[in-house]
C-alpha atoms as a PDB file:
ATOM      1  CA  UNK A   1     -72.811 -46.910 -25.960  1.00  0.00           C
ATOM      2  CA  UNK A   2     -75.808 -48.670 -26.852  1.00  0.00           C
ATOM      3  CA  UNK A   3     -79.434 -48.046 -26.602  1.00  0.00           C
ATOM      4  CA  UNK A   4     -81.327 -50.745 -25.810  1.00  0.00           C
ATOM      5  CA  UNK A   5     -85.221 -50.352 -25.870  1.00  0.00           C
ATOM      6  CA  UNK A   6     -87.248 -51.742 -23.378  1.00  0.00           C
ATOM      7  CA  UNK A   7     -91.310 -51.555 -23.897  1.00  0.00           C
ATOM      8  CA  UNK A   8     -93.256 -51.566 -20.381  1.00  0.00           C
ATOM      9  CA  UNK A   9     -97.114 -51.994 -20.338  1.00  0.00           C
ATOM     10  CA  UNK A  10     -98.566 -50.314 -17.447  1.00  0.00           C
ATOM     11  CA  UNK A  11    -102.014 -50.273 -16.043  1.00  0.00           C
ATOM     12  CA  UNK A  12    -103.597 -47.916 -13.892  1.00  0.00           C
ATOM     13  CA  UNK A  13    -105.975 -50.267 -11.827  1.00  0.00           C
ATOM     14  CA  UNK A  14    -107.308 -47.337  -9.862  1.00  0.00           C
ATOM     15  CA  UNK A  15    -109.983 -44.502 -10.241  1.00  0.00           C
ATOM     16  CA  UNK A  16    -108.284 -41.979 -10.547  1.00  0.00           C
ATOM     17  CA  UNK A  17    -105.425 -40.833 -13.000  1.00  0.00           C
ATOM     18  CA  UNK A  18    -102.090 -41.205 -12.131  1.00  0.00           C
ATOM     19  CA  UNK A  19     -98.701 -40.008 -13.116  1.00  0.00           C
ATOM     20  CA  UNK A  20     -95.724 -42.725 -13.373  1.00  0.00           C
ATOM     21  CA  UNK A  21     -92.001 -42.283 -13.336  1.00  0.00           C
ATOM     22  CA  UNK A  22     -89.528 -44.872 -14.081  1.00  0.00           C
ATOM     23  CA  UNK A  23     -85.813 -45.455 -12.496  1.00  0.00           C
ATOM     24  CA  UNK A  24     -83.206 -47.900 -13.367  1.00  0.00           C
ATOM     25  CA  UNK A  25     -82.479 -49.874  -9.952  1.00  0.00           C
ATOM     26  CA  UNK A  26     -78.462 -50.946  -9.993  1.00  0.00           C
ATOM     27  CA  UNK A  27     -77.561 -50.885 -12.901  1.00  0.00           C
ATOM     28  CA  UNK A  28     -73.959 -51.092 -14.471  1.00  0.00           C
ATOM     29  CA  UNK A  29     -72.009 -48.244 -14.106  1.00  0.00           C
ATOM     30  CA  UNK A  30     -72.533 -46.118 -16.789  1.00  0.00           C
ATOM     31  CA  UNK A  31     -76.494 -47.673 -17.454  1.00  0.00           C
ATOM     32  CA  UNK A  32     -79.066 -44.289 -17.687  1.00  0.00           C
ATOM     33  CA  UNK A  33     -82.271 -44.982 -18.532  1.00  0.00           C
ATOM     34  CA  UNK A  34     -84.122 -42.490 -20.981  1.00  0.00           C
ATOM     35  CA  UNK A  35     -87.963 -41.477 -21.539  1.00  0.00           C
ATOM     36  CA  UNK A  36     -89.750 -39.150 -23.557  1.00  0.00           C
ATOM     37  CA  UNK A  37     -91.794 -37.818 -20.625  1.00  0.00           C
ATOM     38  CA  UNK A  38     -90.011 -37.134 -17.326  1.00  0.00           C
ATOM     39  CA  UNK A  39     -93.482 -38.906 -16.318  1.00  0.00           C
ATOM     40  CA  UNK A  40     -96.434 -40.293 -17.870  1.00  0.00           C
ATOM     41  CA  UNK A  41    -100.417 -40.389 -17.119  1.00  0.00           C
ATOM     42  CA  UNK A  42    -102.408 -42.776 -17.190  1.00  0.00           C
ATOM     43  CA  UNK A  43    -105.985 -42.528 -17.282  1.00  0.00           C
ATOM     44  CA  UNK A  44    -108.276 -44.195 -14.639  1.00  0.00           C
ATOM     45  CA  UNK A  45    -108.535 -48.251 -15.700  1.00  0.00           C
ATOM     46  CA  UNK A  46    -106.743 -47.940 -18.728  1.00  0.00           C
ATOM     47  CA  UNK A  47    -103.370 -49.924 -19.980  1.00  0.00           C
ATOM     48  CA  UNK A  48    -100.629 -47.555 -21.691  1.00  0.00           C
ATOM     49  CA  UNK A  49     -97.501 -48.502 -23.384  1.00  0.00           C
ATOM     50  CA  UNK A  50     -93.879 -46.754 -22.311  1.00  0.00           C
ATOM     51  CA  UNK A  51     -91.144 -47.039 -24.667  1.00  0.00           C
ATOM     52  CA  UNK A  52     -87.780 -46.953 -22.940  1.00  0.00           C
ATOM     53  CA  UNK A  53     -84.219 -46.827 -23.660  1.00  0.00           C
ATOM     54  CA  UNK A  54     -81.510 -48.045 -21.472  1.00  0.00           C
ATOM     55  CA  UNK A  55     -78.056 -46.611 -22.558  1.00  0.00           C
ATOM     56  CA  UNK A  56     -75.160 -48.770 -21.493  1.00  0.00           C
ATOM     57  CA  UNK A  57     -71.782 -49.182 -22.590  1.00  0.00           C
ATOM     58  CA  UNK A  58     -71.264 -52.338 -25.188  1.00  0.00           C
ATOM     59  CA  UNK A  59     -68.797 -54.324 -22.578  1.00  0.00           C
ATOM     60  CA  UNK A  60     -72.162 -54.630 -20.181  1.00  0.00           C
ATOM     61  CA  UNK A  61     -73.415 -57.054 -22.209  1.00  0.00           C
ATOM     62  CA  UNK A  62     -72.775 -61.034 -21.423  1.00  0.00           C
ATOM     63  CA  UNK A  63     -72.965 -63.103 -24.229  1.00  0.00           C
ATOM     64  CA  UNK A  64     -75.304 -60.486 -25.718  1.00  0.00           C
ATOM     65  CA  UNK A  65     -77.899 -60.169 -22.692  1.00  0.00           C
ATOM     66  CA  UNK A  66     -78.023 -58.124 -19.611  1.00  0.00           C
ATOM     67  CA  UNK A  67     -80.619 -58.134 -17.116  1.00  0.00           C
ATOM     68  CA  UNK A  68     -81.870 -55.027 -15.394  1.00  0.00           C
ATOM     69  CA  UNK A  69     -84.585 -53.697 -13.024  1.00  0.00           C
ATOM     70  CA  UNK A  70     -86.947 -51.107 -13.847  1.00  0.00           C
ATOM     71  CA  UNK A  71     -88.460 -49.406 -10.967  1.00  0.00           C
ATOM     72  CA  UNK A  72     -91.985 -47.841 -11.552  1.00  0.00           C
ATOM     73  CA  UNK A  73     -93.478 -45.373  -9.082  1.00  0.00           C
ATOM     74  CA  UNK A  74     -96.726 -43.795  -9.147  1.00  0.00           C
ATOM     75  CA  UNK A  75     -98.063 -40.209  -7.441  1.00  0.00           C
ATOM     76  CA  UNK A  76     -99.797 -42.063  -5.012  1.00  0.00           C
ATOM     77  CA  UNK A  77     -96.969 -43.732  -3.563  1.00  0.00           C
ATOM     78  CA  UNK A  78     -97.584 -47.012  -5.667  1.00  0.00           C
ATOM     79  CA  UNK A  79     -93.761 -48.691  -5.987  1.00  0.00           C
ATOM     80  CA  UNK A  80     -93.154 -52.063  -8.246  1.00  0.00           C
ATOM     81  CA  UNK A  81     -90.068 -53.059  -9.710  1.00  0.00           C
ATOM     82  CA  UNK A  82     -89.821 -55.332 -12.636  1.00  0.00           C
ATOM     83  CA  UNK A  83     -87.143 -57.023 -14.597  1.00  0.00           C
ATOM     84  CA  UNK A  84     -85.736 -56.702 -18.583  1.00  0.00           C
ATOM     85  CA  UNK A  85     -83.235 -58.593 -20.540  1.00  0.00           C
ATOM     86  CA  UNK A  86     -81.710 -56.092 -22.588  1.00  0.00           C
ATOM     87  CA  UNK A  87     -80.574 -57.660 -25.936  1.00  0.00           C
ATOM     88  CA  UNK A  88     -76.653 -56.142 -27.423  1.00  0.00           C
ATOM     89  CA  UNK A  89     -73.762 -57.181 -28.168  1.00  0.00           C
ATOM     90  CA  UNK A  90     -71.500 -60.281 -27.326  1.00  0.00           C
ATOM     91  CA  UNK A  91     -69.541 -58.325 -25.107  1.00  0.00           C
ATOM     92  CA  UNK A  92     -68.088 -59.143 -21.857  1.00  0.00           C
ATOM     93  CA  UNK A  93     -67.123 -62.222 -20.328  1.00  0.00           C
ATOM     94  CA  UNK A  94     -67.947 -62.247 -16.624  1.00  0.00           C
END
């Protein structure tokens, strides 16, 4: 398996603090997505850096990229998905 990291800058544009989660939206079979918070908080008006990893297995990988969504969901019912190139190995061929 490999871990690919995956850096998200999030903003909290509101007045309030807010608590974020973050799902992988279909992925490979096999792809989990790992944090070291089950969620994080983000002060009121403030940016804050998430480090992710995305664990997938090596044959995932097209000519060493594979593209994935990252859902991010707030406690106020704030939804946005974005998109990542994960960078691996040279691995499958589709």
């Amino acid at each position: 398996r490999i871990a690919a990291r995956v850096q998200l800058r999030i903003e909290n544009e509101t007045d309030a603090s807010r608590a974020y989660t973050f799902a992988l939206v279909g992925a490979p079979a096999g792809a989990t997505l790992r944090s070291a918070l089950p969620s994080w908080q983000a002060r009121p008006r403030t940016p804050t850096a998430v480090p992710l990893f995305v664990d997938v297995p090596p044959s995932a990988f097209v000519h060493g990229q594979l593209p994935v969504r990252i859902a991010i969901r707030d406690d106020a019912h704030f939804v946005k998905t974005v998109r990542a190139t994960l960078l691996g190995p040279d691995g499958g061929t589709r």
